[in-house]
Protein backbone atom coordinates (compact mmCIF):
# COMPACT_ATOMS: atom_id res chain seq x y z
CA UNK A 1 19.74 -0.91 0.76
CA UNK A 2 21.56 -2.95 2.76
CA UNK A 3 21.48 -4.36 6.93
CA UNK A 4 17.25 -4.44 7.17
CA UNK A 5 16.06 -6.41 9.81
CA UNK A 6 15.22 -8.77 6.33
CA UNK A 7 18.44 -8.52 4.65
CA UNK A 8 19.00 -6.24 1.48
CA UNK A 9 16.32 -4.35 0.04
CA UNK A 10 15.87 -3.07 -3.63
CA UNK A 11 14.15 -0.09 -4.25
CA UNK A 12 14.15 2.11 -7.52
CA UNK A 13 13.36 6.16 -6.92
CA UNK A 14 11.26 7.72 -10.33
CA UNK A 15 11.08 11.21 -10.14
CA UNK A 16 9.52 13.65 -12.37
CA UNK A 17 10.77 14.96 -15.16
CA UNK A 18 12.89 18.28 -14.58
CA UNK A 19 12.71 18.11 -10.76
CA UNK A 20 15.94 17.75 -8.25
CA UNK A 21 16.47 15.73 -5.30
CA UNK A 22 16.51 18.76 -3.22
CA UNK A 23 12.71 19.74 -4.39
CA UNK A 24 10.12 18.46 -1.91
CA UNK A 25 7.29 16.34 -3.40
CA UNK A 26 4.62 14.19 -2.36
CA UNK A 27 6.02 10.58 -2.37
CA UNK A 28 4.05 7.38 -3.31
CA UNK A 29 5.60 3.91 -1.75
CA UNK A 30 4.58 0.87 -4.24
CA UNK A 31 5.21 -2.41 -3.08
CA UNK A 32 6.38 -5.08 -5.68
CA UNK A 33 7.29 -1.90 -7.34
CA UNK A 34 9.00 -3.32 -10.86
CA UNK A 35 5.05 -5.20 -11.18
CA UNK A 36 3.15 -1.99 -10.80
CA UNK A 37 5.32 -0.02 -13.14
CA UNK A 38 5.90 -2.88 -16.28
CA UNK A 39 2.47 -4.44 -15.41
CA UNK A 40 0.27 -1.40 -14.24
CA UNK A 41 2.09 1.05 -15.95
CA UNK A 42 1.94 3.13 -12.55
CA UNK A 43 4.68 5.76 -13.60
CA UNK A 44 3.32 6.33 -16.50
CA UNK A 45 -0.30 6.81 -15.05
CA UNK A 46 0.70 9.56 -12.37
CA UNK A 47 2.89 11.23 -15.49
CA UNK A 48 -0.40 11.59 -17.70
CA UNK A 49 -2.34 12.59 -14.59
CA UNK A 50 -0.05 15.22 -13.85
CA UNK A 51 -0.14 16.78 -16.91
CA UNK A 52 -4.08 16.64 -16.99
CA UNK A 53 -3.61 18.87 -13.53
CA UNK A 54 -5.14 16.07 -11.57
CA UNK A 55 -2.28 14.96 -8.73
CA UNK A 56 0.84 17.24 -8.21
CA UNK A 57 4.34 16.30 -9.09
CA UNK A 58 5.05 12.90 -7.41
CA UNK A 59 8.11 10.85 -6.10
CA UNK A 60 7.42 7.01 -6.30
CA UNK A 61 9.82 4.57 -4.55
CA UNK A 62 8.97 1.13 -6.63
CA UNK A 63 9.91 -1.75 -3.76
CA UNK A 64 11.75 -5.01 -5.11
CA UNK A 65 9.91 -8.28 -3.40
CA UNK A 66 12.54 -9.66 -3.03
CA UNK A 67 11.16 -13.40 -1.18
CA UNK A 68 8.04 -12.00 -1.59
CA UNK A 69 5.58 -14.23 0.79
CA UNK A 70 8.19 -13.84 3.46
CA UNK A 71 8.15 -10.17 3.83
CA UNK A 72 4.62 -9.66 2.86
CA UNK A 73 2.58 -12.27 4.51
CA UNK A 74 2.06 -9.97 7.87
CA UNK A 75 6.06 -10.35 9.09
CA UNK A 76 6.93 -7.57 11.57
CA UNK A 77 10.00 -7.66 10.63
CA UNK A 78 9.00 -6.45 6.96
CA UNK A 79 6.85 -3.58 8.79
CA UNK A 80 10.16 -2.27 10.78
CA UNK A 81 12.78 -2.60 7.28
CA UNK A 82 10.22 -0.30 5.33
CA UNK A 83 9.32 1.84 8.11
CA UNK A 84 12.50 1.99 10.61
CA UNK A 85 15.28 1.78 7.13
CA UNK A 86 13.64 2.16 3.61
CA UNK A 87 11.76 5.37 4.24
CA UNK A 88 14.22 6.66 6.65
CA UNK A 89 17.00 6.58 3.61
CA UNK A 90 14.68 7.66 0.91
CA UNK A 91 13.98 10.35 3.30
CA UNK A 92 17.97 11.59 3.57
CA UNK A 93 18.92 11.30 0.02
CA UNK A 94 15.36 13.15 -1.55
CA UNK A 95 13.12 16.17 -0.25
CA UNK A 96 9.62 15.15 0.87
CA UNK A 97 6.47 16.92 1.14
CA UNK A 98 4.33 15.45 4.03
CA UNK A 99 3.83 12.33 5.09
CA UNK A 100 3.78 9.22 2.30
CA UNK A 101 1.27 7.45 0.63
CA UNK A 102 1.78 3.94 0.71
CA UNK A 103 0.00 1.04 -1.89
CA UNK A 104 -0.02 -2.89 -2.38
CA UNK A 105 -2.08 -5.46 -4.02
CA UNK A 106 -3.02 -8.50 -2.83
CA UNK A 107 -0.38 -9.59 0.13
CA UNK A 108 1.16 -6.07 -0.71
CA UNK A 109 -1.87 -4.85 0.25
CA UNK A 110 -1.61 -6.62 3.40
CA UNK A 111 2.02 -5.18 4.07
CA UNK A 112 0.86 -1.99 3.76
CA UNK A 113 -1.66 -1.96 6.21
CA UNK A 114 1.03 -3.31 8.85
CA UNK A 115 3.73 -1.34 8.08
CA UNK A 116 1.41 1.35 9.28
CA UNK A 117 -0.55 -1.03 11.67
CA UNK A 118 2.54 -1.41 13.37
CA UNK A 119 4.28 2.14 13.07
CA UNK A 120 1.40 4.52 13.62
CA UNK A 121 2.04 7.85 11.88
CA UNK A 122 4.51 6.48 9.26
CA UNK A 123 2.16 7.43 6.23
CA UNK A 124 -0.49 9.88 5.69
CA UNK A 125 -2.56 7.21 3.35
CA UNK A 126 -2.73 3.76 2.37
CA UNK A 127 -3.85 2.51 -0.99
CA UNK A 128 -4.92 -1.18 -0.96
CA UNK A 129 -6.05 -3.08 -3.20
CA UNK A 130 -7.89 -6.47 -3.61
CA UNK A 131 -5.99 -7.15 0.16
CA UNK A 132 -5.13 -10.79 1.18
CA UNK A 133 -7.08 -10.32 4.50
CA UNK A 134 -7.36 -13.86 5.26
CA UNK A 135 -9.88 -14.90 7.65
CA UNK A 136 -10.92 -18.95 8.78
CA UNK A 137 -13.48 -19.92 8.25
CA UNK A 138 -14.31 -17.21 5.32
CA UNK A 139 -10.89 -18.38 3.11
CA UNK A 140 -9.69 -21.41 2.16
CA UNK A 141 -6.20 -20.55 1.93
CA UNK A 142 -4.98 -22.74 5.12
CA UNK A 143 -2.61 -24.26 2.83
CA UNK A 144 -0.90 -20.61 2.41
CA UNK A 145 2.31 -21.06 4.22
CA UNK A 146 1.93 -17.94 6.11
CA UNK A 147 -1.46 -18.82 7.19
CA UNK A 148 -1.27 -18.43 10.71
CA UNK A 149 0.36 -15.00 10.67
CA UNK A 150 -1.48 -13.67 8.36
CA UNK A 151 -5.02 -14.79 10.43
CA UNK A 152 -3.62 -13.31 13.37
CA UNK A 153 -2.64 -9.95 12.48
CA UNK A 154 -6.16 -9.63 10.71
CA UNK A 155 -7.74 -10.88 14.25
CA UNK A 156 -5.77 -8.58 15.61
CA UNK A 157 -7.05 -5.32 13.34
CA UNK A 158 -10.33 -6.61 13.80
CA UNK A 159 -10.72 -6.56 17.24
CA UNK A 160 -9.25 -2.83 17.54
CA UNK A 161 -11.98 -0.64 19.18
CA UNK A 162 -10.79 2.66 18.29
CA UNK A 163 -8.39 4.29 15.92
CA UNK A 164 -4.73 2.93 14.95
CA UNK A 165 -3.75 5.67 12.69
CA UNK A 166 -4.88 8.77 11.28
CA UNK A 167 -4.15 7.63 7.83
CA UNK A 168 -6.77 7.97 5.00
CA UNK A 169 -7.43 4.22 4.08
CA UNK A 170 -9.27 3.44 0.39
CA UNK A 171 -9.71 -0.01 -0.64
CA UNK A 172 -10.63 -1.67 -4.05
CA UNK A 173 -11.88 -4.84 -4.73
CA UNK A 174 -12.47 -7.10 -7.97
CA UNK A 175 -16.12 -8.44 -8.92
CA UNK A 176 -14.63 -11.45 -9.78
CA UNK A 177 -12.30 -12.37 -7.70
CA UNK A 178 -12.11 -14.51 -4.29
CA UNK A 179 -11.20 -11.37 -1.80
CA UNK A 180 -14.95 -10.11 -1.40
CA UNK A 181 -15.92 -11.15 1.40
CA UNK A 182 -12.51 -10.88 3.77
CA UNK A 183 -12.35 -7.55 2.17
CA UNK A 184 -16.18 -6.21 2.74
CA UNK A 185 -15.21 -7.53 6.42
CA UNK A 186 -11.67 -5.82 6.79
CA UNK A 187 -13.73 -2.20 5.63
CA UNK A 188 -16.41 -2.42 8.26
CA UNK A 189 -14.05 -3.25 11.03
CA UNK A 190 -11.60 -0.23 10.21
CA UNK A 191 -14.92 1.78 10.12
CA UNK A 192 -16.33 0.50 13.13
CA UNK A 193 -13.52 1.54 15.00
CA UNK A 194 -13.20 5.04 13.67
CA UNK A 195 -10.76 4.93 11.09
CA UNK A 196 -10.85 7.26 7.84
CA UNK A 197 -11.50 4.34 5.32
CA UNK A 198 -13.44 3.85 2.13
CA UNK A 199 -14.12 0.86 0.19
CA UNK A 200 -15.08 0.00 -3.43
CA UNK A 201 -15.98 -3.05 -5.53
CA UNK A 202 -15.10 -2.73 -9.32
CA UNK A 203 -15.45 -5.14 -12.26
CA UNK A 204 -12.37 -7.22 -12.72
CA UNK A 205 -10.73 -10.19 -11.72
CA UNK A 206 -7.01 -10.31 -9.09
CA UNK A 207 -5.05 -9.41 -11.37
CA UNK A 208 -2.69 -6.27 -12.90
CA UNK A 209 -5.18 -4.98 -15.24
CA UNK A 210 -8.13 -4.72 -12.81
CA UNK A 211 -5.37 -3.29 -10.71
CA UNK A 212 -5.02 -0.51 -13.19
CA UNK A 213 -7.95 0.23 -13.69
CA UNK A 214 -8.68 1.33 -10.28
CA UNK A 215 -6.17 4.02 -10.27
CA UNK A 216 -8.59 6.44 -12.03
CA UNK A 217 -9.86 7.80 -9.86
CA UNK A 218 -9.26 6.06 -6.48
CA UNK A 219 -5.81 6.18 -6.33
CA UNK A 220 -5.76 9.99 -8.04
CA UNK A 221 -8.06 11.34 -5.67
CA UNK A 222 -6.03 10.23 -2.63
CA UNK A 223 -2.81 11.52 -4.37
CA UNK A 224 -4.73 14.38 -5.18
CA UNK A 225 -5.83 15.00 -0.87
CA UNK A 226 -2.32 13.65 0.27
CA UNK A 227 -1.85 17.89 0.80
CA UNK A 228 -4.71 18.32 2.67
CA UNK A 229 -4.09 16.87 5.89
């Protein structure tokens, strides 16, 4: 996909098995797609789970980074490619059944919750996980290029006093890793202004198999509601 307000971007469409462009399905929006699917085996996941009967048929669009601090440490511009160009175009080339779900981990995470932040009404849920929330004086990441941005758009969430989107939020969070307390603080401030949000600590470190591991059942269940809006 080419002429985004951040140059090209790479996506790859997996459909299910024995379905046509023209039949409309639920979509799921990964970002750094090509990680979730070798490293998280996400395809593979929602195939089994369909078969079990658990989620319906699902379309997942599997985003390319691309520079991937860039476009995911809270840039605007990143929010308008995938919401005002990426989903526009998968939109015109496959059917769609409602509104999408979109996922991240870590600073994908983060993207996902702008993208919708800033375009209210783009998705119908976001799945984020282990989200790089960053907050001073709670992280020491002020080395993190990004920094700046990143603090500011989380300020900016924080200090919402009523609800930016009608999206179902979940997030999931590692034992053992160094997101705890950003993300404990993210969930009460999207609950405290009225949003739809859950949030759940799990055993496992910030990494692809803790990931993973997660999907059953928080990620299933949402894909599982997505119809029920």
């Amino acid at each position: 996909m080419t002429d985004t307000p951040v140059g090209d971007v790479e996506t790859v469409v997996v459909s299910p098995v024995g379905t046509r462009r023209s039949d409309p399905l639920p979509l799921l929006v990964a970002h750094d797609g090509p990680a979730y699917s070798r490293r998280a085996h996400l395809p593979s996941r929602l195939r089994a789970a369909t078969a079990e009967g658990r989620v319906p048929p699902t379309r997942v669009v599997l985003l390319e980074p691309g520079p991937r601090n860039e476009r995911y440490a809270a840039n605007p511009l990143w929010a308008e490619a995938l919401t005002a160009h990426v989903l526009p175009t998968v939109r015109t080339a496959y059917a769609i059944d409602g509104s999408p779900t979109l996922m991240g981990a870590s600073l994908g995470a983060l993207a996902s919750l702008q993208a919708e932040w800033c375009h209210p009404g783009t998705v119908g849920a976001l799945f984020l996980q282990s989200g790089s929330f960053f907050r001073k004086r709670v992280d020491d990441e002020e080395d993190f290029e990004f920094w700046d941005r990143v603090t500011a758009f989380v300020t900016r969430v924080r200090r919402a006093r009523r609800p930016h989107t009608d999206a179902r939020i979940v997030l999931t969070r590692g034992a053992d890793e160094g997101n705890l307390a950003n993300n404990r603080q993210m969930a009460q401030s999207l609950a405290a202004s009225g949003h739809d949000v859950s949030f759940t600590e799990l055993p496992g470190r910030h990494d692809w198999r803790s990931w993973e591991a997660a999907f059953d059942p928080y990620l299933l269940d949402l894909l599982a509601r997505a119809g029920t809006r």
